[in-house]
Protein backbone atom coordinates (compact mmCIF):
# COMPACT_ATOMS: atom_id res chain seq x y z
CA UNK A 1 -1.01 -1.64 -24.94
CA UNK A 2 0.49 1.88 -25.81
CA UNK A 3 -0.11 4.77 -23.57
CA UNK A 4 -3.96 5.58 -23.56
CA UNK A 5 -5.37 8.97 -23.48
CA UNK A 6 -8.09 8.02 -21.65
CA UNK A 7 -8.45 5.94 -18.65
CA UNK A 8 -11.33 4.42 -17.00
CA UNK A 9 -10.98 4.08 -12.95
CA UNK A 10 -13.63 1.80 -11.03
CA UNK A 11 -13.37 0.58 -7.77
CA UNK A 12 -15.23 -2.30 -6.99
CA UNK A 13 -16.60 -3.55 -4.18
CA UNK A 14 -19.77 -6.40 -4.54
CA UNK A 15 -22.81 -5.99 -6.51
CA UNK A 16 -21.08 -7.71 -9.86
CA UNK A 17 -24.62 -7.72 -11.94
CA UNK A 18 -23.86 -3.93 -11.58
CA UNK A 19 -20.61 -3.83 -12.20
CA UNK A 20 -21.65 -6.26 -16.00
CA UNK A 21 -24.22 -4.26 -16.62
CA UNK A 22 -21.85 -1.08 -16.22
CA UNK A 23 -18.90 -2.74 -18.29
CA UNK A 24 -21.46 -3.58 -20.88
CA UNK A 25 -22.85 0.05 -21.23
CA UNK A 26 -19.28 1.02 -21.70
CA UNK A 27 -18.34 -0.89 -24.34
CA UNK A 28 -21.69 -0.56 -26.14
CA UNK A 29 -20.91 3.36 -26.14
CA UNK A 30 -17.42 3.73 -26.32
CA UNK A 31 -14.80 2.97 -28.65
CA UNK A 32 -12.32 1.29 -25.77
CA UNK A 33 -9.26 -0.16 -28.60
CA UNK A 34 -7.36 2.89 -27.42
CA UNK A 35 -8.23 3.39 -24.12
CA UNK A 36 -7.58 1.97 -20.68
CA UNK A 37 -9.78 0.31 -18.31
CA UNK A 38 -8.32 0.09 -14.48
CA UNK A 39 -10.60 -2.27 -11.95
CA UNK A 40 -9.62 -2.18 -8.84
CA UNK A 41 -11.32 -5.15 -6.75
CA UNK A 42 -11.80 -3.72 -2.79
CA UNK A 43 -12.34 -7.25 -1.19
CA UNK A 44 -15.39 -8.40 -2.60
CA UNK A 45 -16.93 -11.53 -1.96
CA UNK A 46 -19.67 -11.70 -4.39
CA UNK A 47 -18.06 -13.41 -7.39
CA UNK A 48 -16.39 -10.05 -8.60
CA UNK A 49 -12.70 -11.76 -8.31
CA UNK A 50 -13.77 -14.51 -10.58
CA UNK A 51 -15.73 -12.35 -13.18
CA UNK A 52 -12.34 -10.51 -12.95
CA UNK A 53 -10.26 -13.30 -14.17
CA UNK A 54 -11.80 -13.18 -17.39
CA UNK A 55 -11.15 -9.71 -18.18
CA UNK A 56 -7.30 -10.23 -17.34
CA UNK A 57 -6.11 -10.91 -20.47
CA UNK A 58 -7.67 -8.33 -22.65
CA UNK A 59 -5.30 -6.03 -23.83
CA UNK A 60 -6.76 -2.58 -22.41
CA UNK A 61 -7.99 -4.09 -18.87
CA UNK A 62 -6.02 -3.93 -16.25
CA UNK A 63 -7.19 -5.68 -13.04
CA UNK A 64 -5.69 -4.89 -9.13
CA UNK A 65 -6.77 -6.51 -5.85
CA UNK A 66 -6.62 -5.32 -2.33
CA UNK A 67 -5.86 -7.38 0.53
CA UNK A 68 -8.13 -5.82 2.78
CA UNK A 69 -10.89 -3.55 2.56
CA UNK A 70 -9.80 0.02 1.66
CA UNK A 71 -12.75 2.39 0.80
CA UNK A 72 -13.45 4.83 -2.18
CA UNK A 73 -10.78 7.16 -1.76
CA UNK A 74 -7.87 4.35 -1.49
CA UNK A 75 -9.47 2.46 -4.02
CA UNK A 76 -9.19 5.17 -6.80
CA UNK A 77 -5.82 6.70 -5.64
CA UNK A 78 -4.11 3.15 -5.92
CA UNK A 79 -6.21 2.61 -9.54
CA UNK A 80 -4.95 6.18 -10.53
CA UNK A 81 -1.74 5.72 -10.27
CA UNK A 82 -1.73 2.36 -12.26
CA UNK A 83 -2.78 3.91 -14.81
CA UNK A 84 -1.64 5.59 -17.81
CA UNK A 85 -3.89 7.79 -18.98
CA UNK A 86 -3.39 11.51 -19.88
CA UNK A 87 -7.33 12.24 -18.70
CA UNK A 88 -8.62 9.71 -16.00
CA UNK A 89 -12.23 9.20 -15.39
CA UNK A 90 -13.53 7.59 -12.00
CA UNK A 91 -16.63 5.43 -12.82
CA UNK A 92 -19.02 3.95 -10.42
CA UNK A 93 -19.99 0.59 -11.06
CA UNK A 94 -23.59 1.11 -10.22
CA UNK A 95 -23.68 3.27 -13.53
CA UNK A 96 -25.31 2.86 -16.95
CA UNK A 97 -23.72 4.60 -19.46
CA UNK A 98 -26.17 6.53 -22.77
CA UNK A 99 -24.92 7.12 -26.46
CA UNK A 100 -22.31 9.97 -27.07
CA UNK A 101 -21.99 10.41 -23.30
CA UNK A 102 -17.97 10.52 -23.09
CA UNK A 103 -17.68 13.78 -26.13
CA UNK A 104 -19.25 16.48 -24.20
CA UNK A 105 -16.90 15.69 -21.30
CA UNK A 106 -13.41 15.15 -23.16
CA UNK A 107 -14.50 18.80 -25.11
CA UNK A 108 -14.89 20.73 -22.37
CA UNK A 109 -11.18 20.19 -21.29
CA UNK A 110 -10.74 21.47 -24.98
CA UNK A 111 -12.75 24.61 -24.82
CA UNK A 112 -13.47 25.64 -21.23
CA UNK A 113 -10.58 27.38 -19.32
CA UNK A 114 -8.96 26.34 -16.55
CA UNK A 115 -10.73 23.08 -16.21
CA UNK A 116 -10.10 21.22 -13.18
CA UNK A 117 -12.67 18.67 -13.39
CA UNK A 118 -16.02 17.58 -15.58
CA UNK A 119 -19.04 15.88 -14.83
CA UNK A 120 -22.50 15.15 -16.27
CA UNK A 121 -26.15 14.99 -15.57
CA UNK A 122 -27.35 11.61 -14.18
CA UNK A 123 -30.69 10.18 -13.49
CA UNK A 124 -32.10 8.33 -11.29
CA UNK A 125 -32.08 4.66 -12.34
CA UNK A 126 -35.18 3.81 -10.97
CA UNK A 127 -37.12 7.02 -11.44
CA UNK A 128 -35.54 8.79 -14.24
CA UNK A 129 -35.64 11.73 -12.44
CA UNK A 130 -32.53 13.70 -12.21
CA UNK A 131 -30.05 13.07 -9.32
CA UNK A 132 -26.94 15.07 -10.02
CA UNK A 133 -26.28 18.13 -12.46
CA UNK A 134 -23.49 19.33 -10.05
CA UNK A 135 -23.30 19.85 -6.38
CA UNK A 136 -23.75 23.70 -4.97
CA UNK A 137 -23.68 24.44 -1.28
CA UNK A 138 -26.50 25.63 0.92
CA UNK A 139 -26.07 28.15 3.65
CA UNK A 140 -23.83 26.27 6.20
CA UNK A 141 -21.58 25.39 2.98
CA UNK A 142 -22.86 22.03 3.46
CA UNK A 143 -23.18 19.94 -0.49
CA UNK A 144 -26.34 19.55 -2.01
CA UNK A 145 -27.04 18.11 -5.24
CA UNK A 146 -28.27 20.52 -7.65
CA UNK A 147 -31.71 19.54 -9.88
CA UNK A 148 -32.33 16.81 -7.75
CA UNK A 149 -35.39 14.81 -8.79
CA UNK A 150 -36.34 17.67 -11.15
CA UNK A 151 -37.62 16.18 -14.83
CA UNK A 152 -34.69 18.10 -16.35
CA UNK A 153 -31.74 19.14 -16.54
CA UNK A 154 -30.63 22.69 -16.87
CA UNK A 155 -30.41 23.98 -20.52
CA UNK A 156 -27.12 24.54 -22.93
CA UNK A 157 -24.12 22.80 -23.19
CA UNK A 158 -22.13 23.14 -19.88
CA UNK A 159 -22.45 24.63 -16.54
CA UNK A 160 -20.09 26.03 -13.73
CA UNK A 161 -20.58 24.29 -10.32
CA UNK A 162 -18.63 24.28 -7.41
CA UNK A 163 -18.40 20.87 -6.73
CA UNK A 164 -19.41 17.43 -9.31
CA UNK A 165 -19.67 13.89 -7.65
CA UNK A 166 -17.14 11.35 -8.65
CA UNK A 167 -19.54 8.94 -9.40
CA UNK A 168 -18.74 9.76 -12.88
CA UNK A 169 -15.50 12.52 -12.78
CA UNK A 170 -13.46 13.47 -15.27
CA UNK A 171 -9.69 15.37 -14.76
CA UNK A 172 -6.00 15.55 -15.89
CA UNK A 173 -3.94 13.30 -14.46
CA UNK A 174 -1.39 15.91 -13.60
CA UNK A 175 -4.14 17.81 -11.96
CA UNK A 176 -4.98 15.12 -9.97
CA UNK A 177 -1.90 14.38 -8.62
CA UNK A 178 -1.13 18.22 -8.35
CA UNK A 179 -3.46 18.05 -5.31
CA UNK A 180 -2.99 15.03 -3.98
CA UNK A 181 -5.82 12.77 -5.63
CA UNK A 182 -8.75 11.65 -3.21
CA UNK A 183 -8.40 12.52 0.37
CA UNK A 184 -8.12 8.81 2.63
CA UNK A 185 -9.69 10.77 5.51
CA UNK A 186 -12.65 10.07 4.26
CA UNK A 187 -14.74 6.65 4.12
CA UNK A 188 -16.88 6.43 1.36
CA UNK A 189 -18.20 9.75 1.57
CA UNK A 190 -17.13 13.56 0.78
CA UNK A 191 -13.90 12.72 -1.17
CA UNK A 192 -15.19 13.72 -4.14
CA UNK A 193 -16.16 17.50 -3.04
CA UNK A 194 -13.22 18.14 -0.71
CA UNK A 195 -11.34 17.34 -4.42
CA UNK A 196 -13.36 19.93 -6.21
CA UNK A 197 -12.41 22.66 -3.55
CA UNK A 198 -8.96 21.54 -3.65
CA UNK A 199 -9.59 22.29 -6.97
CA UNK A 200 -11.17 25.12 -6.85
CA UNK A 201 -8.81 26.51 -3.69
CA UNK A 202 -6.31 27.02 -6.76
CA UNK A 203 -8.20 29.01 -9.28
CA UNK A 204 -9.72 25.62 -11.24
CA UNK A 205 -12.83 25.67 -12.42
CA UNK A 206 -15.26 22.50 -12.21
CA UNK A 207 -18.32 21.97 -14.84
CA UNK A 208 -21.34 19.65 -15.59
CA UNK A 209 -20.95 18.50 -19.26
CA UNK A 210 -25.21 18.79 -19.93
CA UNK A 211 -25.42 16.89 -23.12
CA UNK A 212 -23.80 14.19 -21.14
CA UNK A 213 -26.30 12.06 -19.66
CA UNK A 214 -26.24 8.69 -17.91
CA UNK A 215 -28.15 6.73 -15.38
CA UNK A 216 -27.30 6.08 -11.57
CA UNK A 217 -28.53 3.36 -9.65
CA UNK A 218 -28.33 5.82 -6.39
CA UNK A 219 -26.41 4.62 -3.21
CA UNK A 220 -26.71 1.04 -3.80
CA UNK A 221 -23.01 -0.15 -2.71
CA UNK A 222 -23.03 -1.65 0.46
CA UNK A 223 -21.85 0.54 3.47
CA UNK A 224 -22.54 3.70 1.21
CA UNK A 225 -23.78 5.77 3.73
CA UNK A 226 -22.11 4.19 7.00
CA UNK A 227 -19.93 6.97 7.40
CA UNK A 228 -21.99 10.04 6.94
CA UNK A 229 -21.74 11.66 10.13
CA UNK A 230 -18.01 10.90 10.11
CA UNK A 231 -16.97 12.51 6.42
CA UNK A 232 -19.58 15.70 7.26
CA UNK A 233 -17.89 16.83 10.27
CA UNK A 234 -14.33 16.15 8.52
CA UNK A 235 -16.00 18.53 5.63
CA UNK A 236 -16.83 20.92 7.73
CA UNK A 237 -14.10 21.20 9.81
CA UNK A 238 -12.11 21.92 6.69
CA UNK A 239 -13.97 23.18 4.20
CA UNK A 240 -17.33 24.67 5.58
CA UNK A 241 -16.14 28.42 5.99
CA UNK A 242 -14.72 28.76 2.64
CA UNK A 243 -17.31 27.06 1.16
CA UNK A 244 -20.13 29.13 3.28
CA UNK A 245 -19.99 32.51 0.66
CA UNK A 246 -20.65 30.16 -2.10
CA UNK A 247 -23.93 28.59 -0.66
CA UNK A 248 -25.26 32.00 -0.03
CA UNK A 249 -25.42 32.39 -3.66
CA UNK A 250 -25.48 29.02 -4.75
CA UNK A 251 -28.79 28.78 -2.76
CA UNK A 252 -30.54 32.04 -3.63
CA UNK A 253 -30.24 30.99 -7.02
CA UNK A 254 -31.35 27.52 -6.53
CA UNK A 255 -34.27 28.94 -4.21
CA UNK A 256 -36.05 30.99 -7.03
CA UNK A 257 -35.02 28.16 -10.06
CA UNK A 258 -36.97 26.01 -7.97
CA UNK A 259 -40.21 27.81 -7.81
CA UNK A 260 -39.81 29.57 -11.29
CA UNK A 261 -43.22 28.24 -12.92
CA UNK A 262 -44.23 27.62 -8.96
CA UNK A 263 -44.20 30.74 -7.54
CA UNK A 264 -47.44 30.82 -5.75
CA UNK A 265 -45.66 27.95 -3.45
CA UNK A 266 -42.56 30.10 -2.45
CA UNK A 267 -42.40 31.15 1.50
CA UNK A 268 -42.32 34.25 1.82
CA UNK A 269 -39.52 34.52 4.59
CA UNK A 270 -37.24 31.92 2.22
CA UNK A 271 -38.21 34.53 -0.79
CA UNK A 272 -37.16 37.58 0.87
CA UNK A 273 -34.18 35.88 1.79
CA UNK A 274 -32.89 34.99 -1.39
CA UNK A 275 -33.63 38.00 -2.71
CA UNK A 276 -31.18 40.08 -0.37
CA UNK A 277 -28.94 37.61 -1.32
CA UNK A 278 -28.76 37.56 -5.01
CA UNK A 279 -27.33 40.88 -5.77
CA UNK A 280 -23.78 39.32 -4.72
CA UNK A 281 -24.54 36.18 -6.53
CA UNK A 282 -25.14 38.33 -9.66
CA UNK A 283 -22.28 40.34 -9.23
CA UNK A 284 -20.12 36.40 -9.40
């Protein structure tokens, strides 16, 4: 096919009723004739290779196999740079994609400056709440999902965060590769915020795309959270002291949108806290 514009990145690793159910969202909600879809199978052993076979011939699939197991970040990077498109976007397969979810992501690279990366709100698959409207830091510059398990979203049509989860990412290929695409110190966990403050660390900005709304089914993959203690103390070790200023004022503001029609149920100590520290998030 002729160089896309677009290219969709999954790795996949098991869970193939997922990974149909994802493929079938896609296509029900996207217009794929001119646009690229890279799979990327990471040694499953569920069926996935065979279901892959099929979708080897279309024209805009393109289907790679690892040898061995390689993780998230491998996965992607070795899917990235198979593909062709101008703006790649890294899809889960445990995802389920809504109407008109793909436009408020492609325009914000058209209208926002310095865009390094877009997301979108997704809920929880199995309780509609939300799960992810960006990722802010709390006060050891740790990430925390921001809105989690709220009803809704924040209002307008886009939002500054300081880090997105790649469960659903958008970016420029150039900028990708600009920082060196996913970090492979990482297992299946973390590579998707130490991106967003390599990001960041050169003046990028990264943005939840709020009209764009899809459903997660949340930390299903096998081995998902294996790793944890491993990736945290790799993020930390890097990132944790730049990243500490921005939880200061990422969580006074969090703190007090949290218990905005709740105030009776703040803590007083928390309260004051956030309090001294909003001036400087004001002032960002």
């Amino acid at each position: 096919m002729p160089q896309a514009r677009i290219s969709f990145v999954s790795a996949l690793h098991n869970c193939l009723p997922l990974t149909k159910a994802m493929l079938s969202s896609l296509e029900a909600t996207v217009d794929l004739s001119d646009k690229e879809i890279v799979l990327i199978d990471d040694c499953s052993t569920d069926g996935t290779s065979e279901f892959l076979d099929s979708l080897a011939e279309r024209p805009n699939f393109k289907v790679l196999r690892n040898s061995e197991n390689l993780g998230f970040a491998r996965s992607n990077n070795l899917a990235a740079a198979a593909s062709t498109g101008e703006i790649i976007v890294f899809i889960n397969n445990d995802l389920e994609f809504s109407r008109n979810w793909l436009e408020p992501i492609l325009d914000a690279f058209e209208s926002l400056p310095e865009t390094g990366a877009v997301g979108n709100v997704q809920r929880n698959f199995s309780t509609g709440l939300v799960d992810h409207a960006g990722i802010y830091f709390d006060l050891e510059g740790m990430p925390t999902h921001a809105h989690k398990n709220r009803r809704h979203p924040p209002r307008g049509k886009w939002i500054e965060r300081n880090a997105i989860t790649a469960a659903c990412l958008a970016t420029r290929r150039e900028t990708f590769d600009s920082v060196g695409g996913f970090d492979e110190s990482y297992q299946n966990g973390c590579e998707d915020v130490d991106l967003c403050m390599k990001l960041k660390s050169k003046g990028l900005r990264l943005y939840v795309a709020l009209e764009s709304v899809i459903l997660h089914h949340v930390s299903v993959s096998p081995g998902r959270n294996s790793n944890n203690d491993q990736n945290s103390d790799i993020f930390r070790d890097r990132w944790s002291e730049y990243a500490k200023p921005f939880g200061k004022q990422e969580w006074a503001r969090e703190y007090f949108r949290r218990y905005a029609r709740f105030w009776w149920r703040m803590n007083p100590r928390l309260a004051l806290k956030a309090l001294l520290l909003l001036p400087k998030s004001s002032s960002q």
